[in-house]
Protein backbone atom coordinates (compact mmCIF):
# COMPACT_ATOMS: atom_id res chain seq x y z
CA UNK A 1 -47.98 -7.43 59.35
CA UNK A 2 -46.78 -4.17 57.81
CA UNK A 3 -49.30 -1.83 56.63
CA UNK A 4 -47.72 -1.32 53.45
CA UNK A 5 -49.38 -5.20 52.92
CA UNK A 6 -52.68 -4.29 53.36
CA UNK A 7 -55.40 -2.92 51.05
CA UNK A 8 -55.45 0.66 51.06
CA UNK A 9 -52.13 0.70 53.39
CA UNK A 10 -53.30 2.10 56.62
CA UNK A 11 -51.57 4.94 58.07
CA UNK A 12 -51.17 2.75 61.24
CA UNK A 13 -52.40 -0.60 62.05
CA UNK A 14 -52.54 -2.45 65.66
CA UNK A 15 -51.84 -5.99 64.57
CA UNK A 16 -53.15 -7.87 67.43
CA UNK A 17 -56.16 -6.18 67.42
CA UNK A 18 -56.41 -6.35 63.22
CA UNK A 19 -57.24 -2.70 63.36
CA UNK A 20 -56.15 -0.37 60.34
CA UNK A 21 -56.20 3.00 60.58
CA UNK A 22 -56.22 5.89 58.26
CA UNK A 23 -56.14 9.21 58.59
CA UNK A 24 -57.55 11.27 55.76
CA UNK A 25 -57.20 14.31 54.31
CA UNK A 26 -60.49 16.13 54.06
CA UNK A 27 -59.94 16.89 50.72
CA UNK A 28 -58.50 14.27 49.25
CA UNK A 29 -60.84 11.71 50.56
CA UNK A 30 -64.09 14.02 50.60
CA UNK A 31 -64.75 14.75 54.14
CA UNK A 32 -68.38 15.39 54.52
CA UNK A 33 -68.01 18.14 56.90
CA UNK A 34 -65.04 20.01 55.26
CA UNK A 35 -64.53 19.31 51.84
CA UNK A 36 -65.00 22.30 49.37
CA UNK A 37 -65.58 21.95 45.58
CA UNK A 38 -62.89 23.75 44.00
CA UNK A 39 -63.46 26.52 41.36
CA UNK A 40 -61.52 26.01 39.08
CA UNK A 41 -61.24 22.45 36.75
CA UNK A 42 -64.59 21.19 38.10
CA UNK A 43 -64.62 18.19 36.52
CA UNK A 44 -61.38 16.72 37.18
CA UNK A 45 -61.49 17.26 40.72
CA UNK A 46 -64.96 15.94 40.89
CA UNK A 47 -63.98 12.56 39.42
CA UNK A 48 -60.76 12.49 41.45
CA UNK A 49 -62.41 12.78 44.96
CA UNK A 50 -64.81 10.67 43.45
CA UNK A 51 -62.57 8.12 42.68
CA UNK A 52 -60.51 8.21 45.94
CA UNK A 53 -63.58 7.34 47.65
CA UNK A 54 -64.67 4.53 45.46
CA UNK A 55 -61.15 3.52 46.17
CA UNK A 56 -61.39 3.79 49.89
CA UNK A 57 -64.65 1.96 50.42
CA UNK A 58 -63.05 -0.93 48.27
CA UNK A 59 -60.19 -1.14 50.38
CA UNK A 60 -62.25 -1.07 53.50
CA UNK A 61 -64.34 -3.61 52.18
CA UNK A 62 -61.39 -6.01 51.67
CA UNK A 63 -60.20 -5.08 54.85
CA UNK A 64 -63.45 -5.99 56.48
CA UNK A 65 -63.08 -9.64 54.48
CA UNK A 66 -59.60 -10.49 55.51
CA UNK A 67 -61.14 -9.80 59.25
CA UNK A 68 -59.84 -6.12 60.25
CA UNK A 69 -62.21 -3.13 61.56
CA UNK A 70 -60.96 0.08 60.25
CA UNK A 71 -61.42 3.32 62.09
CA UNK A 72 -61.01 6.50 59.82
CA UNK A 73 -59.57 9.95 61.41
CA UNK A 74 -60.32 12.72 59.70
CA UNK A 75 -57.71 15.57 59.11
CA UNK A 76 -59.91 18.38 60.88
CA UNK A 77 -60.34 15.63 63.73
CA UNK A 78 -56.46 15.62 64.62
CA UNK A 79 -56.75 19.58 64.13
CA UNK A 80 -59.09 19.86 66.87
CA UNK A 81 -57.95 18.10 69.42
CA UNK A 82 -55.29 15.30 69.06
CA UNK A 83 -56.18 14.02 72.54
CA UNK A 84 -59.75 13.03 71.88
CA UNK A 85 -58.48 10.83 68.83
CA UNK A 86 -56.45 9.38 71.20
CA UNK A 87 -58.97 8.71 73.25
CA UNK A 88 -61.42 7.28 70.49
CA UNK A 89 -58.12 4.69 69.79
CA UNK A 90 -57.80 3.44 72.95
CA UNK A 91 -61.34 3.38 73.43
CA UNK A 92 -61.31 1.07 70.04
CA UNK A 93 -58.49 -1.28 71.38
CA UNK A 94 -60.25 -1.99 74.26
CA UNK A 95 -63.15 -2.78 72.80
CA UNK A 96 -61.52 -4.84 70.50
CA UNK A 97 -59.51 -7.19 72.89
CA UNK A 98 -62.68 -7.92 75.07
């Protein structure tokens, strides 16, 4: 299974273990620790984020249907330290193949 084929295309996904994963930009996807409403063109960025997150909990919602768990990274996650999302993976995958 290629990730491209799934809903929302995960950035990665662990087949055996049907896990997709995606790692967001804060402010694409609307982080709710870092995003920051933009000055300028209110609206349209309001409706976009808004819409990428309608999008996103759709997809994960399908996701959940066909039988995958999805694990989100955030982008200020992998800019702290890349070895705890590691960690948080494997943790995941073990969890997942009990």
């Amino acid at each position: 299974m290629y990730a491209n084929e799934l809903p929302g295309k995960p950035d990665f996904v662990f087949p055996d273990y049907r896990l997709a994963v995606f790692v967001d930009g804060c402010f694409w996807h609307g982080c709710p620790k870092c995003y920051r409403r933009p000055h300028s063109r209110q609206d349209y960025w309001d409706a976009k984020v808004q819409y990428n997150i309608s999008r996103d909990r759709r997809n994960r919602t399908k996701l959940r249907r066909m039988g995958w768990k999805i694990v989100r990274i955030w982008e200020h996650e992998i800019a702290g330290a890349l070895s705890d999302v590691c960690a948080k993976l494997k943790k995941l995958i073990r969890e997942y193949n009990r």
